[in-house]
Structure formats: structure tokens, C-alpha cells
Protein backbone atom coordinates (compact mmCIF):
# COMPACT_ATOMS: atom_id res chain seq x y z
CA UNK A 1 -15.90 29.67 16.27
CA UNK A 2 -15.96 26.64 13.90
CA UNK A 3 -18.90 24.31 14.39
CA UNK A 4 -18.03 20.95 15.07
CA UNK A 5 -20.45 18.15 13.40
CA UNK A 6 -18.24 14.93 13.89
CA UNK A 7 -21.78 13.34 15.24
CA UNK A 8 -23.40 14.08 11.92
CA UNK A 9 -23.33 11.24 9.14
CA UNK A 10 -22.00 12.83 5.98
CA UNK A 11 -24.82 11.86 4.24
CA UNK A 12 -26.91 13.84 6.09
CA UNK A 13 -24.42 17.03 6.55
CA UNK A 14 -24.11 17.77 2.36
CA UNK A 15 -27.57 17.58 1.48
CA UNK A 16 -28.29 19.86 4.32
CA UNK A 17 -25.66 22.29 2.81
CA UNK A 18 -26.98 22.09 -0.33
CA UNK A 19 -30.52 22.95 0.71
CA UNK A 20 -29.68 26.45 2.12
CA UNK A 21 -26.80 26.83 -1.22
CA UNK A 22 -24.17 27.11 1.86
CA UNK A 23 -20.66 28.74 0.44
CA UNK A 24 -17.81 27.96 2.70
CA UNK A 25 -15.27 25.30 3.21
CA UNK A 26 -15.72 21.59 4.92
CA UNK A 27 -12.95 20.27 6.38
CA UNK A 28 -13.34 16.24 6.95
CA UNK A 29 -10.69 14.42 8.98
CA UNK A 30 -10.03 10.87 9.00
CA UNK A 31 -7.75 8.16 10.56
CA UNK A 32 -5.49 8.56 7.48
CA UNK A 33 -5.95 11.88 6.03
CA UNK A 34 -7.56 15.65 5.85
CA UNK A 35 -9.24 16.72 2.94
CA UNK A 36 -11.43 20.27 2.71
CA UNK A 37 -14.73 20.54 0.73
CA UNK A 38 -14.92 23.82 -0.84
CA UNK A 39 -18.61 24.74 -1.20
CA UNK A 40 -20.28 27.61 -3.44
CA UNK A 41 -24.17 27.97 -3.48
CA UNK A 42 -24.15 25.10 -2.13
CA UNK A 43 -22.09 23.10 -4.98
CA UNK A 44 -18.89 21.20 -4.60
CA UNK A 45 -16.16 24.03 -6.48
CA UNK A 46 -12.92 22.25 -5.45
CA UNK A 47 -11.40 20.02 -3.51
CA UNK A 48 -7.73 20.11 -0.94
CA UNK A 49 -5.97 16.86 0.01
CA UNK A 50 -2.85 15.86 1.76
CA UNK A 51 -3.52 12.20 0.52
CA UNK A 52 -1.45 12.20 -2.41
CA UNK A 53 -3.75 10.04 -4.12
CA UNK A 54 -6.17 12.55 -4.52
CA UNK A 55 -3.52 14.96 -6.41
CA UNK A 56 -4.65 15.77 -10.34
CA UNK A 57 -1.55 14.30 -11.43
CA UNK A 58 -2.39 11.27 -10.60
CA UNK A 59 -5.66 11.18 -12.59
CA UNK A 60 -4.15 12.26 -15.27
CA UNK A 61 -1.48 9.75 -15.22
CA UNK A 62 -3.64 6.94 -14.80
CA UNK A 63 -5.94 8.02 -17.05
CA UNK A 64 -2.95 8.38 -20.33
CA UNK A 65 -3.52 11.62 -21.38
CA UNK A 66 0.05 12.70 -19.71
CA UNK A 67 3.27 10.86 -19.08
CA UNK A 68 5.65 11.07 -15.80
CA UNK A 69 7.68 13.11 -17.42
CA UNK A 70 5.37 15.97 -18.44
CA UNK A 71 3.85 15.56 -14.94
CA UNK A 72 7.61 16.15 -13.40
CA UNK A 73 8.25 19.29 -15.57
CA UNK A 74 4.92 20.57 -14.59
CA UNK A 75 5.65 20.30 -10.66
CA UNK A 76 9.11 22.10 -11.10
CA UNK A 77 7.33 24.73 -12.54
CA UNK A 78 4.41 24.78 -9.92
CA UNK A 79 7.37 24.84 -7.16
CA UNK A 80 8.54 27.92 -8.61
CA UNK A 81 5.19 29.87 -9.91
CA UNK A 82 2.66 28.26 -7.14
CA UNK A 83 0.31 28.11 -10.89
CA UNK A 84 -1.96 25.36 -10.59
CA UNK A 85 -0.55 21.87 -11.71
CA UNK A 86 -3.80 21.73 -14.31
CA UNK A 87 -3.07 25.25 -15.90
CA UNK A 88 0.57 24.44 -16.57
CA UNK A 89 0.07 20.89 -18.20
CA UNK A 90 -2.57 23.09 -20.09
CA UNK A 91 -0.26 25.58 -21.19
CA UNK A 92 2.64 23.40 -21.91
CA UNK A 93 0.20 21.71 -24.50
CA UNK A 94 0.40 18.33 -22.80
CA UNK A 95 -3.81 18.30 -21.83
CA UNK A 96 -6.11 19.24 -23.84
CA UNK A 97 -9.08 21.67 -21.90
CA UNK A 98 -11.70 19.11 -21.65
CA UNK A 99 -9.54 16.73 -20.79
CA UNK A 100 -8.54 18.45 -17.82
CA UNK A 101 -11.65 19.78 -16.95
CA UNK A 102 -12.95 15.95 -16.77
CA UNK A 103 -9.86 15.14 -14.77
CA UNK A 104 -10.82 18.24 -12.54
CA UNK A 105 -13.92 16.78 -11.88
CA UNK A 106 -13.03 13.21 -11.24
CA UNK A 107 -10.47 14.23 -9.09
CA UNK A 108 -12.80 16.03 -7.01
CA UNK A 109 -15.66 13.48 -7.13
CA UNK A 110 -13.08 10.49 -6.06
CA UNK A 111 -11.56 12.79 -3.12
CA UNK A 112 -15.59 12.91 -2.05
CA UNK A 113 -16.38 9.33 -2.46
CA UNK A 114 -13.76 8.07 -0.74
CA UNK A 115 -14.98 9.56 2.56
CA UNK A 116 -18.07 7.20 2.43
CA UNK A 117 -15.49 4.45 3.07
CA UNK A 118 -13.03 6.10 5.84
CA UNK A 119 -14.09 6.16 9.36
CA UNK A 120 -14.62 10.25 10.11
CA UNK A 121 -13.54 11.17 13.24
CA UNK A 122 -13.93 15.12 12.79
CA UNK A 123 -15.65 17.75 10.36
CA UNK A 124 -15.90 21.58 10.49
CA UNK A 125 -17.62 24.03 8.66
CA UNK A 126 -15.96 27.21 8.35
CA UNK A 127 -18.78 29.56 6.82
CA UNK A 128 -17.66 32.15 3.57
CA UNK A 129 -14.43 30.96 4.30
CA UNK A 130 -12.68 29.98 0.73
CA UNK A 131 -9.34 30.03 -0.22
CA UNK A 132 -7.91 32.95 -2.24
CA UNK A 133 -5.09 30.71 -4.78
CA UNK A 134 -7.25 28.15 -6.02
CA UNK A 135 -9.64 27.42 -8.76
CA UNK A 136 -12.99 27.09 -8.11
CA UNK A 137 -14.28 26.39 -11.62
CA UNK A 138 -16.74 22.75 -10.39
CA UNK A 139 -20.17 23.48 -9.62
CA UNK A 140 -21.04 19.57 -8.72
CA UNK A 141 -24.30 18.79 -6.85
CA UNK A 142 -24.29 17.46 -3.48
CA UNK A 143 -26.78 15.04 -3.70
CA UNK A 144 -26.07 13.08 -6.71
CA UNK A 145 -22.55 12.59 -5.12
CA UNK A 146 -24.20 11.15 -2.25
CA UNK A 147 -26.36 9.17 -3.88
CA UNK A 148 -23.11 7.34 -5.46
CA UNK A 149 -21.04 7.72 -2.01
CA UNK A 150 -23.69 5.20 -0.42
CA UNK A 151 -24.12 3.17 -3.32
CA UNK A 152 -19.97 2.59 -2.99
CA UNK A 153 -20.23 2.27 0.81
CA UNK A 154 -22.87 -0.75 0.32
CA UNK A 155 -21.08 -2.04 -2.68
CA UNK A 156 -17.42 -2.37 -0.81
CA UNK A 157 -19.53 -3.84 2.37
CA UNK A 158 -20.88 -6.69 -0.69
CA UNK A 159 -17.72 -6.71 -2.20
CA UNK A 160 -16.01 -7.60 1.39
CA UNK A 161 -18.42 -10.81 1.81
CA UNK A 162 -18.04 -11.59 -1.36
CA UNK A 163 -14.33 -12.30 -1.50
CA UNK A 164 -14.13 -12.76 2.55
CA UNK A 165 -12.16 -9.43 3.11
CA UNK A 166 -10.07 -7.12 1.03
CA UNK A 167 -7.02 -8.31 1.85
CA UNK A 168 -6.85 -10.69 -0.63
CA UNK A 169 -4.09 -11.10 -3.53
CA UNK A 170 -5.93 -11.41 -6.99
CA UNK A 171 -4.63 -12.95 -10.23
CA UNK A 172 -5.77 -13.43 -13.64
CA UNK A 173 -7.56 -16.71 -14.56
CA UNK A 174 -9.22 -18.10 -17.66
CA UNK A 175 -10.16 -15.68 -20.69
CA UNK A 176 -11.63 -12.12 -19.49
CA UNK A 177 -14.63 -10.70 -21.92
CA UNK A 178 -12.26 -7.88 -23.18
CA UNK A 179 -15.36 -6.59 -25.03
CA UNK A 180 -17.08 -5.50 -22.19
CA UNK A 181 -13.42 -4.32 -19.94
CA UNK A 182 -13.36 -0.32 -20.08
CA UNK A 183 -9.34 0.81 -20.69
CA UNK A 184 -9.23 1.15 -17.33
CA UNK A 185 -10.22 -2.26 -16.55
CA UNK A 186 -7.68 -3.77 -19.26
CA UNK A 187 -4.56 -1.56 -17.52
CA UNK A 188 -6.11 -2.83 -14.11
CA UNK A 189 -6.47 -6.86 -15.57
CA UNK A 190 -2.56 -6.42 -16.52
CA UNK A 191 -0.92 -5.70 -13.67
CA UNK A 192 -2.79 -8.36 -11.71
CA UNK A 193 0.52 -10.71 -11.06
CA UNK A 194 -0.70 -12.88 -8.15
CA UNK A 195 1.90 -11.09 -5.28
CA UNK A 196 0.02 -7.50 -5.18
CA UNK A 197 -2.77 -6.48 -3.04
CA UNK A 198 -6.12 -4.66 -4.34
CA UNK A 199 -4.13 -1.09 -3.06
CA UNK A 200 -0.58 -1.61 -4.32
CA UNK A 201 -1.96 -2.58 -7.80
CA UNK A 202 -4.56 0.86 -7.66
CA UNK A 203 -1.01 2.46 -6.75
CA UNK A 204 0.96 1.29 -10.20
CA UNK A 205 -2.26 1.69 -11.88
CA UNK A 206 -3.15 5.29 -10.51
CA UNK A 207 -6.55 4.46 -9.94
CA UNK A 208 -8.94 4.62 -6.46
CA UNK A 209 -8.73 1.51 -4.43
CA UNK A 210 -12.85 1.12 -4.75
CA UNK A 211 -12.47 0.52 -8.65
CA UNK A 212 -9.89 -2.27 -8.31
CA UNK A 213 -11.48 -4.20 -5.58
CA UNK A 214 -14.87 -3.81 -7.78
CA UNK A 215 -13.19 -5.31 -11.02
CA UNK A 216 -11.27 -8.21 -8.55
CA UNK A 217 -15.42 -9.11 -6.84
CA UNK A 218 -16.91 -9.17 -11.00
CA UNK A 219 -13.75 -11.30 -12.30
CA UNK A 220 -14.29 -13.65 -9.36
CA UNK A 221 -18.26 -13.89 -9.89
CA UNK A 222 -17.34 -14.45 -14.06
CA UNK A 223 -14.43 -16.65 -13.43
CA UNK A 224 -11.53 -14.56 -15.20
CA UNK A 225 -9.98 -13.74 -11.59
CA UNK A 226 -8.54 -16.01 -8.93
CA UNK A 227 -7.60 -14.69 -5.62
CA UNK A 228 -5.41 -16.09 -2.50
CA UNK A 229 -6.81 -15.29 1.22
CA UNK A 230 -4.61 -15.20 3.75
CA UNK A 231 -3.63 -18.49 5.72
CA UNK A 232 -6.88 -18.98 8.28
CA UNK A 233 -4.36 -19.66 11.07
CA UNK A 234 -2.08 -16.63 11.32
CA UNK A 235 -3.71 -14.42 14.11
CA UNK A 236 -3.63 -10.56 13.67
CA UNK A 237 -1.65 -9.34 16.50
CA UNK A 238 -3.73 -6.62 18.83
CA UNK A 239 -2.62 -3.00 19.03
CA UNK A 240 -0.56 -3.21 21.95
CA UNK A 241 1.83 -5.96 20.30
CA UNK A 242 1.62 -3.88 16.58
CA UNK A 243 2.98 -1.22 19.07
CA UNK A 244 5.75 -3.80 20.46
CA UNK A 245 6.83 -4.93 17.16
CA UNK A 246 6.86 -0.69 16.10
CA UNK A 247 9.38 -0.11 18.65
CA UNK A 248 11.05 -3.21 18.35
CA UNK A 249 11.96 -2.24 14.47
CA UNK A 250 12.53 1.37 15.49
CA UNK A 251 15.06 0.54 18.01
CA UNK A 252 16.70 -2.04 15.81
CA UNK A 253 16.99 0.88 12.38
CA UNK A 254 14.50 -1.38 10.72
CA UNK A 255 11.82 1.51 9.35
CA UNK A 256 10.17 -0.50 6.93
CA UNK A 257 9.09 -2.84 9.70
CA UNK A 258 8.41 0.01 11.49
CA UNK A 259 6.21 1.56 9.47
CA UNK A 260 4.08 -2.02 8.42
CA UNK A 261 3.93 -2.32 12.09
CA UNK A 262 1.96 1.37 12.17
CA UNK A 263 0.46 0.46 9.07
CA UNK A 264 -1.16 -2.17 10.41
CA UNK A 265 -1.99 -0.65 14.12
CA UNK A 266 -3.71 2.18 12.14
CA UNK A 267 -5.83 -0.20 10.64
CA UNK A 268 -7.02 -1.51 13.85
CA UNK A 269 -9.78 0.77 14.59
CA UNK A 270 -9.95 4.13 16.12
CA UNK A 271 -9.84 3.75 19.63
CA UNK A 272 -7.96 6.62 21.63
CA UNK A 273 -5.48 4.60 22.98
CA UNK A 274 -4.83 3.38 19.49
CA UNK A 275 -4.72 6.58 17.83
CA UNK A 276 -2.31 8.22 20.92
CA UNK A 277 0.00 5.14 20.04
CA UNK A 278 -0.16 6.19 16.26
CA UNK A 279 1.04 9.40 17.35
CA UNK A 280 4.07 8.33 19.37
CA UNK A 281 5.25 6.27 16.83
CA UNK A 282 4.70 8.55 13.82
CA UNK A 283 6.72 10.86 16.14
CA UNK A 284 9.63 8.44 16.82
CA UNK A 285 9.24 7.38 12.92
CA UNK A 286 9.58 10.86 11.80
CA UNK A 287 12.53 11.72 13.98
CA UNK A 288 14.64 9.00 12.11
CA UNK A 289 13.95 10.79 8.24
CA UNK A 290 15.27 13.88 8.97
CA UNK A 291 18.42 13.25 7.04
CA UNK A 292 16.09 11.90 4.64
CA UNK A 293 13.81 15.11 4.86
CA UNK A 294 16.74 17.60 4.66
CA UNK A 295 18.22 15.69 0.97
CA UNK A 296 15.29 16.44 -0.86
CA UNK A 297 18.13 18.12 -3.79
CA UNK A 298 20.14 14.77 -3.58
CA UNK A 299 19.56 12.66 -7.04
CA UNK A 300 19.62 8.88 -6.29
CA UNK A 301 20.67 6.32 -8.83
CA UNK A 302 20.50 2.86 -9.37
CA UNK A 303 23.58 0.61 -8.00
CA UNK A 304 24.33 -2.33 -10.56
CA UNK A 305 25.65 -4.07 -7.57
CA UNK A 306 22.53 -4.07 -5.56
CA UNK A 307 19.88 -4.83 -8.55
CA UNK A 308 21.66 -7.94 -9.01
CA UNK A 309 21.07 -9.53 -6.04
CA UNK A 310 17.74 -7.56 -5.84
CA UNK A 311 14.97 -8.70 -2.83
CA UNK A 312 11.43 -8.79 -3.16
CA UNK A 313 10.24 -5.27 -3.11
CA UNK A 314 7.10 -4.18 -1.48
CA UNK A 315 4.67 -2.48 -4.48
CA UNK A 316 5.46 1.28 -2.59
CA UNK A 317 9.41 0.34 -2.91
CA UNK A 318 9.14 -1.03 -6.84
CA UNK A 319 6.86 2.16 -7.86
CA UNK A 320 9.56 4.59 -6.45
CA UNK A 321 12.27 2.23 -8.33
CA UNK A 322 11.34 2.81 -11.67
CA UNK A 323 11.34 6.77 -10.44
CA UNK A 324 14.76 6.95 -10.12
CA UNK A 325 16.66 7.79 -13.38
CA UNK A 326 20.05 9.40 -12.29
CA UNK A 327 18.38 13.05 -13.50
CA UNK A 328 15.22 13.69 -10.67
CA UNK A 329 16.02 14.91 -7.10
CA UNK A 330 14.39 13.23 -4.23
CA UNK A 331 11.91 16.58 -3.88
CA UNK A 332 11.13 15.55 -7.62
CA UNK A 333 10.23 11.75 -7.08
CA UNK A 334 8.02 12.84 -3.92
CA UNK A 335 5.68 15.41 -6.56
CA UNK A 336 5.04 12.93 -8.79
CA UNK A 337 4.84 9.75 -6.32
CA UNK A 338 1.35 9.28 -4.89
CA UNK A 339 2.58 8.50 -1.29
CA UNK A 340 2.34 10.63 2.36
CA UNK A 341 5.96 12.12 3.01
CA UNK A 342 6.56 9.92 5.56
CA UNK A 343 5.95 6.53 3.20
CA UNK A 344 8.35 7.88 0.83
CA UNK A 345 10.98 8.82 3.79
CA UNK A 346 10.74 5.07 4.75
CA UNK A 347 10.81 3.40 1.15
CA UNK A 348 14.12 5.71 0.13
CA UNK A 349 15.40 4.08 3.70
CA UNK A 350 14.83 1.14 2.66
CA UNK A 351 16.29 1.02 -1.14
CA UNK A 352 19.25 2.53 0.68
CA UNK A 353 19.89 -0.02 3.16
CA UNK A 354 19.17 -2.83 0.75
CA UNK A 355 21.82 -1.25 -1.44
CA UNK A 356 19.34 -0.63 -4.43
CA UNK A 357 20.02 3.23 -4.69
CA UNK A 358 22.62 5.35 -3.52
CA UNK A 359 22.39 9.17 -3.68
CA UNK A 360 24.62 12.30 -5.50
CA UNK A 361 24.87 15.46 -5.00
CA UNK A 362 24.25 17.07 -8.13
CA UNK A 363 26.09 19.79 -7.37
CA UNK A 364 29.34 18.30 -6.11
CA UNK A 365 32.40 17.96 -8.97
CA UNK A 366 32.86 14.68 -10.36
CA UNK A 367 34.95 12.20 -8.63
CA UNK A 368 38.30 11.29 -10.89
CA UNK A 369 38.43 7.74 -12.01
């Protein structure tokens, strides 16, 4: 039987793994997402995700050293082989070996740290238990990670004083000291437009959430960022309503309401009643993208029509946009587009009913003029 240790802080759980060099595989379960810890000697080897955000890809696409493109070929290949993403990209000659064994590491060290800042509501510990198709090349020590998982946890809690929550909407302001800005910083800084949040701008920029948020509290202590709060008076509505206004949208074919009404009740808190409303609606949510589900080898393409008259596009909705290039399926957009199934489901919705995309079969003959 698995042994449960939801009760233990993760800060005490790894070092205690480390100290008897335990081999097995942690899984950690949040509000959002489940992520596994494999463990050997008591090491951090490799990492598992279904947050999207933690796939390599997406390191390695925010970090320049490949392009969509390369990352798209590599999937298709992955699909077909089940070869790790990294060792394709290494064959193919688009990553060097270091390269991706930095990438390896930061991808694995991110998926880690970000569990210092997620609410845990289970973790098991399956001992010797590893799995048999995956790399296990990291040997990354448990404490130091720690170490720099509560230094992040007390550094967001400073960071949300600081700039009076995290739901702010940054922009740039004044003259930034690009001599001390890392690249990252710089690519961060430039997509800063005054409409995105902290998490749709770590999105376009394929970076972790903390890092933005960081650069946004140092630009507004040196005066090179500005940032907008939301009005004082507008009241957060309380799960029951978010519920309401899910249903509401549901019942009216309006899933992108739908899912910033879940969006927002998951952000609410834990609670069991909460979480067995999250459910229900995921359920309902899910049981309107089956068409969308089951055309995963359509191929969408712009529609001139639509892009003139073009609305304001959520960040989720514009990053899928400039995905779609008449040549990848919708099973190729979701590899390379660091969002759950379910987000994507909702966004293609969306650009369809807004008349932004409309989708082919590739494999149909070409309609006569």
C-alpha cells in the first residue's frame, strides 16, 4: 500500500528522503496539477508533469536555443517513436548536449519549485517504484532545492505585499538598467504591453510565473515598471455565484465564460465543496469538447473575414493564434502549446465562434472554385 503523507510539509518530506538515499517515485498533487518526483539514492533523477508548462519544450523555447518549428517536428516524431522529446531535438542537430542537459535540469528544478507555491492537497511515496521509458540521467540534491523552494515561497509572499496582490497588469516605465537585465529579463521587459497579467506574459515568454512577478516587484522598487491594480470596488464573487455564472455560460454555449468562471472558482481556495463543484463543472465543460477532442487531424486556418473585425483576445487565445499556419493539425498546436487539454478545447471554441479560424480536413479533395 502507498503511504499517504499529505500532513507532511514538503520541506520536511525531501530532506527526510534524502537522508536515508530513498529511490522511488513521489507523486505530489495539487489544486491544478500532478507531477511525480522520481528519486534515486536519494537524488532528484527526473521529473513527470501533466502541467504543460513544465514540458522541456517549453524551456527550450523560451530559452532560444530551438524554434517552434523544430519543437513541432520533434513531437511528430515523439508521437510515432515514444523517443524522448530531448534525444530527438539532439539528434536532429537542433540542441546542442549541454544545452539540453541544462534545460533537463531546469526543467526539473522549476517543476520542484513550483510546488513551494501550490497548495498540496496529496503526496505518495511509492518505494523502488521508477518508471521503465524515461531518462533518469539528474542526480540533483534535495536539500539545496529546498533551500531555494522556501526562499521563493517567502519571496512571492514579499512580492504579494509589495505590489498589493499578483493580479496586477504591469507596463514598462522610464529607462530600465539594461546592463544589469539577464536575456531573459530583456524578452520578459518586451512583452510587458500594459493589458497582460504576470501569467499570460510568462505564457508568450515561456518562462515560470515566479520569474516574471520577481522582475514586475524589482522594476516597481527601481522605477522602470508601472503596474494597474484592479478597481478597489469590484467585489470577487464567492464560489457558489463563480458556480452560477459556470452554468449560466455553459447553458448559454459560452465556454470561454465558462471556463474564467472555473478559473476563477479554482482559485478560491480548496474547500471540499469547492473542489466537488470544480469537478461537476470540469465534467459538464468537458462534455461540450468532444467534437473538439475527436478533430485533433483537422488543420485550422486563419479567416481574412474574421481578423478584420478581430476582438480583444485573451493572452491563451492570441498565443494559439499565431500557431495556426494552414500546415499544423490541432493534435500538433496542442504538443507545442503550453496549456491543459481542456484550455486549448475552450480557446479553439472560442476562435471558432468569433470567426477567427475555421478548420480543413486535410485529407478531403479540394473544393472547385
Amino acid at each position: 500500500m502507498p503511504l499517504t503523507l499529505a500532513d507532511l510539509p514538503l520541506e520536511e518530506l525531501l530532506p527526510s528522503l534524502a537522508d536515508r538515499a530513498a529511490t522511488g517515485t513521489l507523486s505530489v498533487t495539487t489544486a491544478r496539477h500532478r507531477k511525480k518526483l522520481y528519486l534515486v539514492d536519494g537524488r532528484l533523477a527526473g521529473i513527470g508533469s501533466d502541467n504543460p508548462r513544465d514540458l522541456l519544450g517549453h524551456f527550450l523555447v523560451g530559452w532560444g536555443l530551438i524554434g517552434v518549428d523544430q519543437l513541432a517536428d520533434a513531437m511528430r516524431v515523439h508521437e510515432e517513436l515514444g523517443s524522448p522529446v530531448g534525444h530527438i531535438l539532439e539528434r536532429m542537430g537542433a540542441v546542442a548536449p549541454d544545452d539540453l542537459q541544462r534545460a533537463l535540469r531546469a526543467q526539473a528544478e522549476e517543476a520542484l519549485l513550483d510546488l513551494f507555491l501550490q497548495p498540496i492537497t496529496d503526496m505518495r511515496f511509492l518505494e523502488n517504484i521508477l518508471p521503465a521509458n524515461r531518462p533518469l540521467s539528474l542526480r540533483l540534491a534535495l536539500p539545496e532545492l529546498v533551500v531555494e523552494g522556501i526562499r521563493r515561497r517567502q519571496r512571492h509572499d514579499e512580492i504579494r505585499r509589495t505590489l498589493g496582490g499578483l493580479d496586477v497588469i504591469p507596463s514598462t516605465a522610464g529607462s530600465p538598467p539594461v546592463s544589469s537585465l539577464s536575456s531573459r529579463d530583456r524578452h520578459i521587459l518586451a512583452k510587458l504591453d500594459g493589458t497582460s497579467d504576470a501569467d499570460a506574459i510568462a505564457l508568450l515568454c515561456h518562462v515560470a510565473p515566479f520569474q516574471v512577478v520577481e522582475l514586475i516587484e524589482r522594476g516597481v522598487r527601481e522605477g522602470f515598471i508601472a503596474v494597474a491594480r484592479p478597481s478597489a470596488d469590484v467585489v470577487e464573487p464567492g464560489p457558489w455565484a463563480l458556480a452560477q455564472q459556470a452554468d449560466a455560460a455553459l447553458a448559454a454555449g459560452d465556454l470561454r465564460a465558462a471556463w474564467e468562471a472555473l478559473e476563477a472558482l479554482r482559485n478560491t481556495g480548496g474547500e471540499a465543496v469547492t473542489m466537488s463543484e470544480v469537478g461537476r463543472i470540469e465534467r459538464l465543460l468537458d462534455e461540450r469538447l468532444v467534437g473538439i477532442r475527436t478533430s485533433g487531424h483537422l488543420v485550422p486556418r486563419l479567416s481574412p473575414t474574421g481578423l478584420e473585425t478581430a476582438p480583444e483576445l485573451r493572452p491563451g487565445e492570441a498565443f494559439v493564434l499565431t500557431r495556426v499556419n494552414d500546415r499544423w493539425s490541432l493534435d500538433e498546436i496542442a504538443r507545442i502549446t503550453p496549456v491543459s487539454e481542456m484550455e486549448l478545447g475552450v480557446i479553439v471554441d472560442t476562435l471558432q465562434r468569433l470567426g477567427l479560424v475555421e478548420l480543413r480536413d486535410p485529407s478531403a479533395p479540394p473544393t472547385r472554385p
